[in-house]
N, C-alpha and C. Protein backbone atom coordinates (compact mmCIF):
# COMPACT_ATOMS: atom_id res chain seq x y z
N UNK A 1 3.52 -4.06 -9.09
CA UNK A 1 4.23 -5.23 -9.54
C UNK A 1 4.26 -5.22 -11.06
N UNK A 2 5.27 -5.18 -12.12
CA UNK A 2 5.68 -5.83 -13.03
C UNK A 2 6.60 -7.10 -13.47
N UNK A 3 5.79 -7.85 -14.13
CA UNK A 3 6.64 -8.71 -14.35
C UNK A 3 6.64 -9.10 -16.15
N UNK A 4 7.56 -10.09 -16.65
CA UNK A 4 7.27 -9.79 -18.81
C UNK A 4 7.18 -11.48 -18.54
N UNK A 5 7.39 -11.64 -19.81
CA UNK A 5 7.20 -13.04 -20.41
C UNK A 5 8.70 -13.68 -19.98
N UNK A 6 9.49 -13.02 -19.70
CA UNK A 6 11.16 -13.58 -19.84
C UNK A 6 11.48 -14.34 -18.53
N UNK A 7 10.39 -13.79 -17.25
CA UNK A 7 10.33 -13.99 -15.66
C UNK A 7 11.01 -12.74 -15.04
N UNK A 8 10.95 -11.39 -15.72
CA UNK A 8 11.66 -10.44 -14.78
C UNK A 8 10.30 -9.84 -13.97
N UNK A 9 11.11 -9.51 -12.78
CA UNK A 9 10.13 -9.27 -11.90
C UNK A 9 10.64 -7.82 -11.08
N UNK A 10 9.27 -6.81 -11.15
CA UNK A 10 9.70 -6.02 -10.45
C UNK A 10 9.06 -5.57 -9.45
N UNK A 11 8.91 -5.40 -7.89
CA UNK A 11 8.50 -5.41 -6.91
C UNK A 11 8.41 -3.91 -6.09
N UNK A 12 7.73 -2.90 -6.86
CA UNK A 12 7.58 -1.68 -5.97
C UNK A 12 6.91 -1.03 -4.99
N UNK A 13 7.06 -0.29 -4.34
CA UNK A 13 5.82 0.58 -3.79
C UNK A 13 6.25 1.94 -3.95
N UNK A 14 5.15 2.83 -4.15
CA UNK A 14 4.49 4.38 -4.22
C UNK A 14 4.13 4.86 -2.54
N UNK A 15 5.19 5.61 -2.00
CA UNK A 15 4.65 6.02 -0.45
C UNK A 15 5.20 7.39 -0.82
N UNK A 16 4.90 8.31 0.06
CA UNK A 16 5.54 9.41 0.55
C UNK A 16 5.46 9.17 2.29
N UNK A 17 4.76 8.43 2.74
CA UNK A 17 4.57 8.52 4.69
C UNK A 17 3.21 9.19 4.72
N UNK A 18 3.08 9.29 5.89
CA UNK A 18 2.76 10.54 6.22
C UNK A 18 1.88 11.34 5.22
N UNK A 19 0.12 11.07 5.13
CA UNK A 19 -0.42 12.44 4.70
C UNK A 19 0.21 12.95 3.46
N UNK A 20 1.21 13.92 3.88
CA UNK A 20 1.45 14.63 2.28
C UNK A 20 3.30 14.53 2.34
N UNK A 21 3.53 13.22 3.35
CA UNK A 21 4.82 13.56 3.26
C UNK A 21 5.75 14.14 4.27
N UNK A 22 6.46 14.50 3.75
CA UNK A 22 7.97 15.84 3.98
C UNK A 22 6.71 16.92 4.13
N UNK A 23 5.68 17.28 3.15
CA UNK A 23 4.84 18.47 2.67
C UNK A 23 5.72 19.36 2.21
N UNK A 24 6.93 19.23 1.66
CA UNK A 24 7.27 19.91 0.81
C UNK A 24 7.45 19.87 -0.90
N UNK A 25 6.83 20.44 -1.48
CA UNK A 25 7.23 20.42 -2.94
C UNK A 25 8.38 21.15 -3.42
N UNK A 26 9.90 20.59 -4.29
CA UNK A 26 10.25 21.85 -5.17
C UNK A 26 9.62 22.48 -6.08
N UNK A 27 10.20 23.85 -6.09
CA UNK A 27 9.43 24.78 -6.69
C UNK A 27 9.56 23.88 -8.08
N UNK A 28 8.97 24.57 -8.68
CA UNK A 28 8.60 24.16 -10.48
C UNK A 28 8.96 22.38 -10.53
N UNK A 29 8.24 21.72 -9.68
CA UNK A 29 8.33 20.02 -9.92
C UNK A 29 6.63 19.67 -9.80
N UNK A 30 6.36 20.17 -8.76
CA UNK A 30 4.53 19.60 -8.74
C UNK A 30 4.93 17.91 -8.10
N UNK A 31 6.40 17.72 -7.33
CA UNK A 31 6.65 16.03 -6.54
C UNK A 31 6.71 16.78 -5.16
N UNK A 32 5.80 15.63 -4.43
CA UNK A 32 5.61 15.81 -3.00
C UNK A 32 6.82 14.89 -2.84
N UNK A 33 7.76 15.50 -1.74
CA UNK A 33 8.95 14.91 -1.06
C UNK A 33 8.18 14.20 0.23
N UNK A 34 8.82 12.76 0.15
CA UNK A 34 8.38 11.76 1.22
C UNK A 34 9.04 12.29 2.57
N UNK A 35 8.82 11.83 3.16
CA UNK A 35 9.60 11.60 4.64
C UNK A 35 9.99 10.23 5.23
N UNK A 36 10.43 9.31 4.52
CA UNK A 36 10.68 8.05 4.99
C UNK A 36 11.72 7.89 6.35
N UNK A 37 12.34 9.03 6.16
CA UNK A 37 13.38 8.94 7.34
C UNK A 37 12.86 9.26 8.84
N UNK A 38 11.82 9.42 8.87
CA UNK A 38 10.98 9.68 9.88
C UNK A 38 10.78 9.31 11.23
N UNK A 39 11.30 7.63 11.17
CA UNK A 39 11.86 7.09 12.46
C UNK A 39 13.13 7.56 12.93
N UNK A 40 13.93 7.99 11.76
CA UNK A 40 15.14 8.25 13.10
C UNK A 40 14.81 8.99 13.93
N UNK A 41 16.58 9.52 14.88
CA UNK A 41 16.14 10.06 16.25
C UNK A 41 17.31 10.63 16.16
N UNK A 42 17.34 11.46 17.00
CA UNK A 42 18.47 12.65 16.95
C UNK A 42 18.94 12.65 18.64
N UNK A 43 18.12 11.90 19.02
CA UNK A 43 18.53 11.55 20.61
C UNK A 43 19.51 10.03 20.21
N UNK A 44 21.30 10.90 20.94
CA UNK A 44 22.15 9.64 20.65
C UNK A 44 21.91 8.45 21.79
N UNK A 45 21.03 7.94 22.28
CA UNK A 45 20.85 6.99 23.29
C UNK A 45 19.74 5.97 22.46
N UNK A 46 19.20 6.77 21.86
CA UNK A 46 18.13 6.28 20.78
C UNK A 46 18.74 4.97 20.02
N UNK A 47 18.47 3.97 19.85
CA UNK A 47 18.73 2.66 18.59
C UNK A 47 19.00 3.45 17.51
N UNK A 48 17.80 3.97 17.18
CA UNK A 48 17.66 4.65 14.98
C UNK A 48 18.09 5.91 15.54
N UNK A 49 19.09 6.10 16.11
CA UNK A 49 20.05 7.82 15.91
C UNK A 49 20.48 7.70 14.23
N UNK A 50 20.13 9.06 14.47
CA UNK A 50 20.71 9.24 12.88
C UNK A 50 22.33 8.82 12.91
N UNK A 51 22.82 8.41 12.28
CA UNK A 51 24.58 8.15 11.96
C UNK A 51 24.85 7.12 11.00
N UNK A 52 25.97 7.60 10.22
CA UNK A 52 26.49 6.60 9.10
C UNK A 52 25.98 4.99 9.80
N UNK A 53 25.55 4.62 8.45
CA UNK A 53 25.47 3.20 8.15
C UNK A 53 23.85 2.65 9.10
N UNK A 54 23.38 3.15 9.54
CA UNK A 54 21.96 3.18 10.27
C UNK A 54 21.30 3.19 9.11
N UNK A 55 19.81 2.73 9.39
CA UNK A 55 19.14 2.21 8.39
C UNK A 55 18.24 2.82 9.79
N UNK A 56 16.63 3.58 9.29
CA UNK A 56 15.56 3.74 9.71
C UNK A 56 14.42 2.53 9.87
N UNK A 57 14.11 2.51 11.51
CA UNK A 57 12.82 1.54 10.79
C UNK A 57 11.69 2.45 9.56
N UNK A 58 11.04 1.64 9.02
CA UNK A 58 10.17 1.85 7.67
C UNK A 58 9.27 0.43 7.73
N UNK A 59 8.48 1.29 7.01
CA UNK A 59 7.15 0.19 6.58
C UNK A 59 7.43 -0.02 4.54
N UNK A 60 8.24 0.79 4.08
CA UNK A 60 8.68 -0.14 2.59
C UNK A 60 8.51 -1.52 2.75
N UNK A 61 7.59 -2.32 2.43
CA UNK A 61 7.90 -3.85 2.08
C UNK A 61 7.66 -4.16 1.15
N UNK A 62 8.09 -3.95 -0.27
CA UNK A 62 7.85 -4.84 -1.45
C UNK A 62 8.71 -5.58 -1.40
N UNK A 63 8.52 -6.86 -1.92
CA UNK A 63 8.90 -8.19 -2.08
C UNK A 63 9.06 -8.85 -2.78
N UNK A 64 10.17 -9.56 -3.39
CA UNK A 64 9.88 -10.83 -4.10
C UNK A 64 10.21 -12.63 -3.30
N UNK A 65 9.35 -13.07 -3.83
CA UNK A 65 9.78 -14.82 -3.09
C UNK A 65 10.13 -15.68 -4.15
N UNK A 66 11.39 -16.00 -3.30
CA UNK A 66 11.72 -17.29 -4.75
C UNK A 66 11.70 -18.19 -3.92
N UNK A 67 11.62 -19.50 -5.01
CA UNK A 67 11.77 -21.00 -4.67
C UNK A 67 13.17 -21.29 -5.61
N UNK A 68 14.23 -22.45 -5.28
CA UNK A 68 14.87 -22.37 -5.83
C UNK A 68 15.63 -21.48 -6.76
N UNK A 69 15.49 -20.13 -6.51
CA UNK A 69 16.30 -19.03 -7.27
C UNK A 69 15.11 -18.56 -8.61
N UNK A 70 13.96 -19.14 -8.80
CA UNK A 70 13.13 -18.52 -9.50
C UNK A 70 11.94 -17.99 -8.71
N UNK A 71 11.28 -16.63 -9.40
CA UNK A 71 10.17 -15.90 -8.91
C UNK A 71 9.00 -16.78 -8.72
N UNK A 72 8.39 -16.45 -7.38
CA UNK A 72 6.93 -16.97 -7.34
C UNK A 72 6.29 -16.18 -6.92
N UNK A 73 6.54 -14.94 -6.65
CA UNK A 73 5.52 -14.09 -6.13
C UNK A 73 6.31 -12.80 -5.91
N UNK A 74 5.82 -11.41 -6.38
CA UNK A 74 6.16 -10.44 -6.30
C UNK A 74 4.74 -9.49 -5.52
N UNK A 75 4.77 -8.99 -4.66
CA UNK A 75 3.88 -8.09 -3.51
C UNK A 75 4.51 -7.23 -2.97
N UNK A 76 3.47 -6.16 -2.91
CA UNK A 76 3.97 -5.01 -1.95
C UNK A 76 2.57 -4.36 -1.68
N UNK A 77 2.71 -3.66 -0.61
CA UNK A 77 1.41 -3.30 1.25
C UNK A 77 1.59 -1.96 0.96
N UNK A 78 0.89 -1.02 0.75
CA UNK A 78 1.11 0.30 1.94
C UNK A 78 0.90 -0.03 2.83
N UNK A 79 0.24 0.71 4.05
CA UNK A 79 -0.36 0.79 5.07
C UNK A 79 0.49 1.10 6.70
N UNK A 80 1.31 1.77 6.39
CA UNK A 80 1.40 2.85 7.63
C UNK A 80 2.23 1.56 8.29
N UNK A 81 2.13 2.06 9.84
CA UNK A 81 2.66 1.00 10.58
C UNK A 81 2.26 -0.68 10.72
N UNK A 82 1.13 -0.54 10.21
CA UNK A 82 0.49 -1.72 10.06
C UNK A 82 0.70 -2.25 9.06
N UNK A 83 1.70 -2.14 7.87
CA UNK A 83 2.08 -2.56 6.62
C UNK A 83 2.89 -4.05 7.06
N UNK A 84 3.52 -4.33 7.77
CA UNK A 84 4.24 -5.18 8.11
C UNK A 84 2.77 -6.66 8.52
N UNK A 85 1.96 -6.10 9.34
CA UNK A 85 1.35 -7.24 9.88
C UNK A 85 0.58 -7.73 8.33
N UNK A 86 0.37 -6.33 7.80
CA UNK A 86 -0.67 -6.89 6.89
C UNK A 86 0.14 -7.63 5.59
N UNK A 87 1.16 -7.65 5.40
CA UNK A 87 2.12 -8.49 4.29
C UNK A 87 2.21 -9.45 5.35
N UNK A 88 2.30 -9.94 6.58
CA UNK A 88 2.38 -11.59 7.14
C UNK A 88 1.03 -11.94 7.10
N UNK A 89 -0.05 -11.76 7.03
CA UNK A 89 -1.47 -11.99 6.24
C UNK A 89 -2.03 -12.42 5.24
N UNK A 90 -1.24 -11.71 3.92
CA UNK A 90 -1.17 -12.51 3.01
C UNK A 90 -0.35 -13.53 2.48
N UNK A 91 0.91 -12.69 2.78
CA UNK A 91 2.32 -14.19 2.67
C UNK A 91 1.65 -15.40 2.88
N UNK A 92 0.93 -15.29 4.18
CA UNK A 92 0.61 -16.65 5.12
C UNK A 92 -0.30 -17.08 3.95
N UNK A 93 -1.40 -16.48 3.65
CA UNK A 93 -2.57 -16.72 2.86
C UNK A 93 -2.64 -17.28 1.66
N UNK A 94 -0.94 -17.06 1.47
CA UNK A 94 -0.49 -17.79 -0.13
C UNK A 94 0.54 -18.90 -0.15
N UNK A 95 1.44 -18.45 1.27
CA UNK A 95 2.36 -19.48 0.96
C UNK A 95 1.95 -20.79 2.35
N UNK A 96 0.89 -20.68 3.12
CA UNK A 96 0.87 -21.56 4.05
C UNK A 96 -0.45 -22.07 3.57
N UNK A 97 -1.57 -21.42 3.01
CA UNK A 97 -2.80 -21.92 3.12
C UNK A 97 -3.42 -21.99 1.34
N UNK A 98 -2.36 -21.82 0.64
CA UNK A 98 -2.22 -21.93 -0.86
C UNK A 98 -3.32 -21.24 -1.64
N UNK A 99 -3.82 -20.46 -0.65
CA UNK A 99 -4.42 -19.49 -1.60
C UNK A 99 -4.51 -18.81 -2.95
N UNK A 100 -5.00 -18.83 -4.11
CA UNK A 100 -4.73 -17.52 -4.76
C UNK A 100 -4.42 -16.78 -4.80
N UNK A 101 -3.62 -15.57 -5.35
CA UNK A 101 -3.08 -14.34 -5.26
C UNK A 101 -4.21 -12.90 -4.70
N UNK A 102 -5.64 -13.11 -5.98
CA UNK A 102 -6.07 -12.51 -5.35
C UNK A 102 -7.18 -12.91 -4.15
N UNK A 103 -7.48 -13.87 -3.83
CA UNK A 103 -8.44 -14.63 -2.59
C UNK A 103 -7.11 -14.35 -1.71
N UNK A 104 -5.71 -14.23 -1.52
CA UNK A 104 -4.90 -13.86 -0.44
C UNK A 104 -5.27 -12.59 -0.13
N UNK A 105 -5.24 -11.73 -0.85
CA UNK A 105 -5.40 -10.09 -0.93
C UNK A 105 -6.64 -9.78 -0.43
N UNK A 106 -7.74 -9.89 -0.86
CA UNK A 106 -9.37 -10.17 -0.30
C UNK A 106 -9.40 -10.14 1.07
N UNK A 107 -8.65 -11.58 1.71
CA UNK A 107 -9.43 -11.73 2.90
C UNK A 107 -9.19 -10.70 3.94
N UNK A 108 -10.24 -11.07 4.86
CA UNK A 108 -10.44 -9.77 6.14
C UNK A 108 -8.84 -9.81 6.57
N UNK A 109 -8.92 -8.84 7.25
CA UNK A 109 -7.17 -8.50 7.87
C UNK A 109 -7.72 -7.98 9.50
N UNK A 110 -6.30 -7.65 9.91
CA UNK A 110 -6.62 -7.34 11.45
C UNK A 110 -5.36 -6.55 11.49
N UNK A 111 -5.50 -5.60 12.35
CA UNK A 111 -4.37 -4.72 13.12
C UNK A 111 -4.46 -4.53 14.13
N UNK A 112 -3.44 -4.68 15.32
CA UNK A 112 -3.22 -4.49 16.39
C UNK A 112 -2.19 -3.10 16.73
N UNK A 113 -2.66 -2.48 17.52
CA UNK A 113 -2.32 -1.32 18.21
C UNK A 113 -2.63 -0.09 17.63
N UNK A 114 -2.21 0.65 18.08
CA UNK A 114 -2.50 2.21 17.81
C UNK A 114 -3.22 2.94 16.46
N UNK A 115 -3.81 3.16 16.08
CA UNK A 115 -3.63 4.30 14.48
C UNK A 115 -4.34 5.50 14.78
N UNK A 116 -4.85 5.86 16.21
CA UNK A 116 -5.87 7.11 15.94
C UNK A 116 -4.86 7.58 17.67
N UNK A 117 -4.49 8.75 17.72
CA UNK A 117 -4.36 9.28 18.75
C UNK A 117 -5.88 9.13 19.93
N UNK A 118 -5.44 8.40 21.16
CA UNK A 118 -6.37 8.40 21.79
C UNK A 118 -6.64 6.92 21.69
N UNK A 119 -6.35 5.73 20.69
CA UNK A 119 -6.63 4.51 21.22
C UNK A 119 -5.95 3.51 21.87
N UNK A 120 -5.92 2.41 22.39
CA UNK A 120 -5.73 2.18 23.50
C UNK A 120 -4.18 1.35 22.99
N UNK A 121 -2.98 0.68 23.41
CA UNK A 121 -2.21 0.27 22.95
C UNK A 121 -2.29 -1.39 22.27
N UNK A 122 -3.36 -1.54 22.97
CA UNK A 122 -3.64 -3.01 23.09
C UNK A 122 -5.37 -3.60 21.96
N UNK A 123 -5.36 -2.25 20.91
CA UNK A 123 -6.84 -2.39 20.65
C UNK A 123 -6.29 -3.00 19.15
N UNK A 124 -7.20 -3.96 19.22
CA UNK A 124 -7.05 -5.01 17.81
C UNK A 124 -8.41 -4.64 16.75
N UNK A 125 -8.13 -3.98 15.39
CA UNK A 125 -8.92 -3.86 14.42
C UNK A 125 -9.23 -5.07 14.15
N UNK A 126 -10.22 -5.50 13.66
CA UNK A 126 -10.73 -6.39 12.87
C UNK A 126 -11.67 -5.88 11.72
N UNK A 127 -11.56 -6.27 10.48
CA UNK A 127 -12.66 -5.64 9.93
C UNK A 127 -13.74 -6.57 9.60
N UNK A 128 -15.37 -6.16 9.49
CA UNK A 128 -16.38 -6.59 9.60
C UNK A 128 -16.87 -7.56 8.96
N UNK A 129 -16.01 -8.10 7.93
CA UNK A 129 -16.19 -9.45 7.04
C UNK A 129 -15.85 -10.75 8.20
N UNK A 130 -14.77 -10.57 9.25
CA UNK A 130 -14.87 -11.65 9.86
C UNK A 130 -15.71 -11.78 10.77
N UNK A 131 -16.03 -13.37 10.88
CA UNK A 131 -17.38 -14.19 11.51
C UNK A 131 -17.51 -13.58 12.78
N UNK A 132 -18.88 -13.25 13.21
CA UNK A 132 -19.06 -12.43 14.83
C UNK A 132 -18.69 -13.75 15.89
N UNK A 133 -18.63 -14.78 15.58
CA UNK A 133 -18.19 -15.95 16.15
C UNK A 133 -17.28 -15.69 16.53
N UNK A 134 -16.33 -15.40 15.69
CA UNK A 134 -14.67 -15.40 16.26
C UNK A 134 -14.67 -13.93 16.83
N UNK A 135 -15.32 -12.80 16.56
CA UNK A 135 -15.12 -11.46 17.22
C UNK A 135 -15.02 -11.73 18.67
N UNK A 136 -16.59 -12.38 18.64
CA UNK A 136 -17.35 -12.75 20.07
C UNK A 136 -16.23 -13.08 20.89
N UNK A 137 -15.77 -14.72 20.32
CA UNK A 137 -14.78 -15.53 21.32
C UNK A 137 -13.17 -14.88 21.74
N UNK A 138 -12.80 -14.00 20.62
CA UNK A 138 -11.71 -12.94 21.03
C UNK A 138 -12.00 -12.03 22.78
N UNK A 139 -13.42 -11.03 22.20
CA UNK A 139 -13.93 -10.76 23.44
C UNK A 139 -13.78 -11.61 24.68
N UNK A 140 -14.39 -12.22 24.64
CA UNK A 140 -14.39 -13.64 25.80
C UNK A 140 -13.14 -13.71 26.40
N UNK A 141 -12.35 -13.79 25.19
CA UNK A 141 -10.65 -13.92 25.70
C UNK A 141 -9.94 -13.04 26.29
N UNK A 142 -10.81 -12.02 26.49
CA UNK A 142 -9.99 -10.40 26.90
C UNK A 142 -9.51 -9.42 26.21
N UNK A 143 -9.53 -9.78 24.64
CA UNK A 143 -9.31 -8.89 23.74
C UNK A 143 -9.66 -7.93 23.71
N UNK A 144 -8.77 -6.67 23.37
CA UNK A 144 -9.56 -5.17 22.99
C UNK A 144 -9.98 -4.95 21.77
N UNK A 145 -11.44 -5.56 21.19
CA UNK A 145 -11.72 -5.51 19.99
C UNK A 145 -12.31 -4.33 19.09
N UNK A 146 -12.06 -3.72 18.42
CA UNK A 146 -13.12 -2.80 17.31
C UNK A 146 -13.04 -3.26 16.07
N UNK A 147 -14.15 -3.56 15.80
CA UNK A 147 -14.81 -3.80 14.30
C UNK A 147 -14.74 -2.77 13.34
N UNK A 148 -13.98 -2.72 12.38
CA UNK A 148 -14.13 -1.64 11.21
C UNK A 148 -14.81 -1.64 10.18
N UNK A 149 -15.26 -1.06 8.92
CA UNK A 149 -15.70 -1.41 7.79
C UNK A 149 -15.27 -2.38 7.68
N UNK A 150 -15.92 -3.19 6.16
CA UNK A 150 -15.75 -4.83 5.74
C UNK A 150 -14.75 -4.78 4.88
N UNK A 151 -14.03 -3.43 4.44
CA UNK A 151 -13.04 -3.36 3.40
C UNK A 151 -12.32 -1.96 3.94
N UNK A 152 -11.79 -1.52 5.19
CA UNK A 152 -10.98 -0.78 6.01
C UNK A 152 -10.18 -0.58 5.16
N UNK A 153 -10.44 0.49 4.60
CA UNK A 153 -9.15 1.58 3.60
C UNK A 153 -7.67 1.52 4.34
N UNK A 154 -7.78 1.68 5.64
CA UNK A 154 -6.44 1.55 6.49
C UNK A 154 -6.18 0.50 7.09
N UNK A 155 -6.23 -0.53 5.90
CA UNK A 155 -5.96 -2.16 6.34
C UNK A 155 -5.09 -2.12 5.60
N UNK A 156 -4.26 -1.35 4.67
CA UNK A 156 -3.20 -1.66 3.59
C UNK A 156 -4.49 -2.04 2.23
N UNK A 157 -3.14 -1.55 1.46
CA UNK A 157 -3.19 -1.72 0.01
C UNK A 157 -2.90 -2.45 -0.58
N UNK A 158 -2.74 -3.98 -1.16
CA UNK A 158 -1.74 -4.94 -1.59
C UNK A 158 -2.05 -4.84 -2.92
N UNK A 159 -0.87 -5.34 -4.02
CA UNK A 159 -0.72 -6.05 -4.97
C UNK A 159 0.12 -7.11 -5.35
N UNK A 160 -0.16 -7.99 -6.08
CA UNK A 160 0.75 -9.01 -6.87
C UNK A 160 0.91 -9.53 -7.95
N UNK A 161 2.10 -10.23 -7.76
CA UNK A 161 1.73 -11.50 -9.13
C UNK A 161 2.44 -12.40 -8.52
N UNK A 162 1.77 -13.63 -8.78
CA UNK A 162 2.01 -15.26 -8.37
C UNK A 162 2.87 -15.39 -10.15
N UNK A 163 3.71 -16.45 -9.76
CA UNK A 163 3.88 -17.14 -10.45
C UNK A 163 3.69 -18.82 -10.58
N UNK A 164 2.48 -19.32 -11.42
CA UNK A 164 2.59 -20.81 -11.30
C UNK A 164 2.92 -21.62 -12.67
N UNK A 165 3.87 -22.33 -12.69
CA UNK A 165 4.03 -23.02 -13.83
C UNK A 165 4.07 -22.27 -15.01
N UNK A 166 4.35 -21.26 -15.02
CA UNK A 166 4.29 -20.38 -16.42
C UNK A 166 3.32 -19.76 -16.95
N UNK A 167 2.22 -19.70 -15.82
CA UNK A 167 1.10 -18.78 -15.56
C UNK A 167 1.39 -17.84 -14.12
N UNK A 168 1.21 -16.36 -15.08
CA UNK A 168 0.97 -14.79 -13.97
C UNK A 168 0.01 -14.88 -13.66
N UNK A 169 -0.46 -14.81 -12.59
CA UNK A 169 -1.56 -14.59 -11.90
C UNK A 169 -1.53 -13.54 -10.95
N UNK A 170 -2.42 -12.34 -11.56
CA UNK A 170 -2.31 -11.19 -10.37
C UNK A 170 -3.16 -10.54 -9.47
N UNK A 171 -3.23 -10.27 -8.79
CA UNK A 171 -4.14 -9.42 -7.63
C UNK A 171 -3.73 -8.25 -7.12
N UNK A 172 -5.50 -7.34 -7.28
CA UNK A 172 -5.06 -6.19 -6.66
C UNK A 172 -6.38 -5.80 -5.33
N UNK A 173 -6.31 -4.78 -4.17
CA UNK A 173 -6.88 -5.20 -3.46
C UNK A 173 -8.25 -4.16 -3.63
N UNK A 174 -9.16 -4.89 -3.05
CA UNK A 174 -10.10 -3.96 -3.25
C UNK A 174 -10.61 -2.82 -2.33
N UNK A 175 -9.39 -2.11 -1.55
CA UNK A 175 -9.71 -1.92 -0.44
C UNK A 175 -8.66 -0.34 -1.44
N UNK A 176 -8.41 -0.32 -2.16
CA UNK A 176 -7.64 0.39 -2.86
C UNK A 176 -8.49 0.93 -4.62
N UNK A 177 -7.41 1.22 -5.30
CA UNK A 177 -8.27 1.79 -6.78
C UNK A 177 -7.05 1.04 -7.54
N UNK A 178 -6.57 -0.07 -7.26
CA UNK A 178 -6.02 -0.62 -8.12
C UNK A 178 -6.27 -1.23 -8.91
N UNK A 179 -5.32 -2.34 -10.15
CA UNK A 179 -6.16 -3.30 -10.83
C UNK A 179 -5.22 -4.65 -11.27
N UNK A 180 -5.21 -5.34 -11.63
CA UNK A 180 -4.33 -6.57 -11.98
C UNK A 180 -4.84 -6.73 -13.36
N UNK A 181 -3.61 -6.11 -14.07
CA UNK A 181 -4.02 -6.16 -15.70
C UNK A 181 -2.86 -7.09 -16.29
N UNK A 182 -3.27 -7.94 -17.26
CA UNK A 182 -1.99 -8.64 -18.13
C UNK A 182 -2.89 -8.31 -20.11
N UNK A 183 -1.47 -8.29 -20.02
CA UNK A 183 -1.09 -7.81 -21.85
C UNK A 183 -0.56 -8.52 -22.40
């Protein structure tokens, strides 16, 4: 996220997909080529067939939110397929429960379904910062639970900047090597 004194705001993310990508480099560049196109399908019965004017699903979500046509928040997630749940996590965390930028970013997260060949479709990450109370009563409920580290590297990556009243306020997550610097 960049943003200046004027209110411009810029909302990126850094992916290649996938590990290392495409895994291809051009010669004499030392740039790993992404593979974002990765969902399409080459089977024409398929939704994401490749063909003019198709758009791939993707996990790209950087963001900006306005109120009335001005910036209040610029964010963006890595995190694989799970990038999506984990940006409605914090959204929620900032724009429903008025969180801070970075106390949004912080809190425990959760993912549901797949990330390791071999787990089950229905198995919900949680990571280990949330209360064994609520693990417990999930269980109870029938949930397929696993507990991860308290800061799950593959919970996504977030950053931001809030905008309030003419104060930046930014966050970066600690689940990453980022930082929220102002100049």
């Amino acid at each position: 996220m960049v943003a200046d004194g004027q209110g411009n705001v810029l909302s990126v993310i850094q992916s290649l997909y996938k590990g290392f990508g495409a895994g291809v480099v051009p010669p004499g560049t030392g740039v790993v080529l992404h593979n974002r196109g990765a969902y399409f399908s080459t089977d024409p019965t398929h939704p994401n067939v490749f063909a003019p004017r198709k758009r791939p699903f993707h996990t790209l979500l950087a963001n900006l939110v306005t109120r009335d046509g001005a910036p209040v928040l610029g964010y963006a997630n890595m995190g694989g397929d799970g990038q999506a749940m984990f940006h409605v996590q914090v959204l929620t965390n900032l724009l429903d429960y008025g969180m801070e930028i970075q106390e949004a970013i912080e809190r425990p997260r959760f993912m549901y379904g797949r990330l390791l060949p071999g787990d089950a479709a229905d198995l919900f990450r949680l990571e280990g910062r949330v209360p064994v109370e609520v693990v417990d009563d999930l269980c109870q409920r029938g949930h397929n639970i696993r507990v991860v580290s308290e800061w799950f590297t593959q919970m996504g990556h977030g950053h931001g900047i809030a905008f309030d009243r003419g104060t930046l306020r930014g966050g970066a997550d600690a689940r990453a090597d980022g930082i929220a610097l102002g100049f």
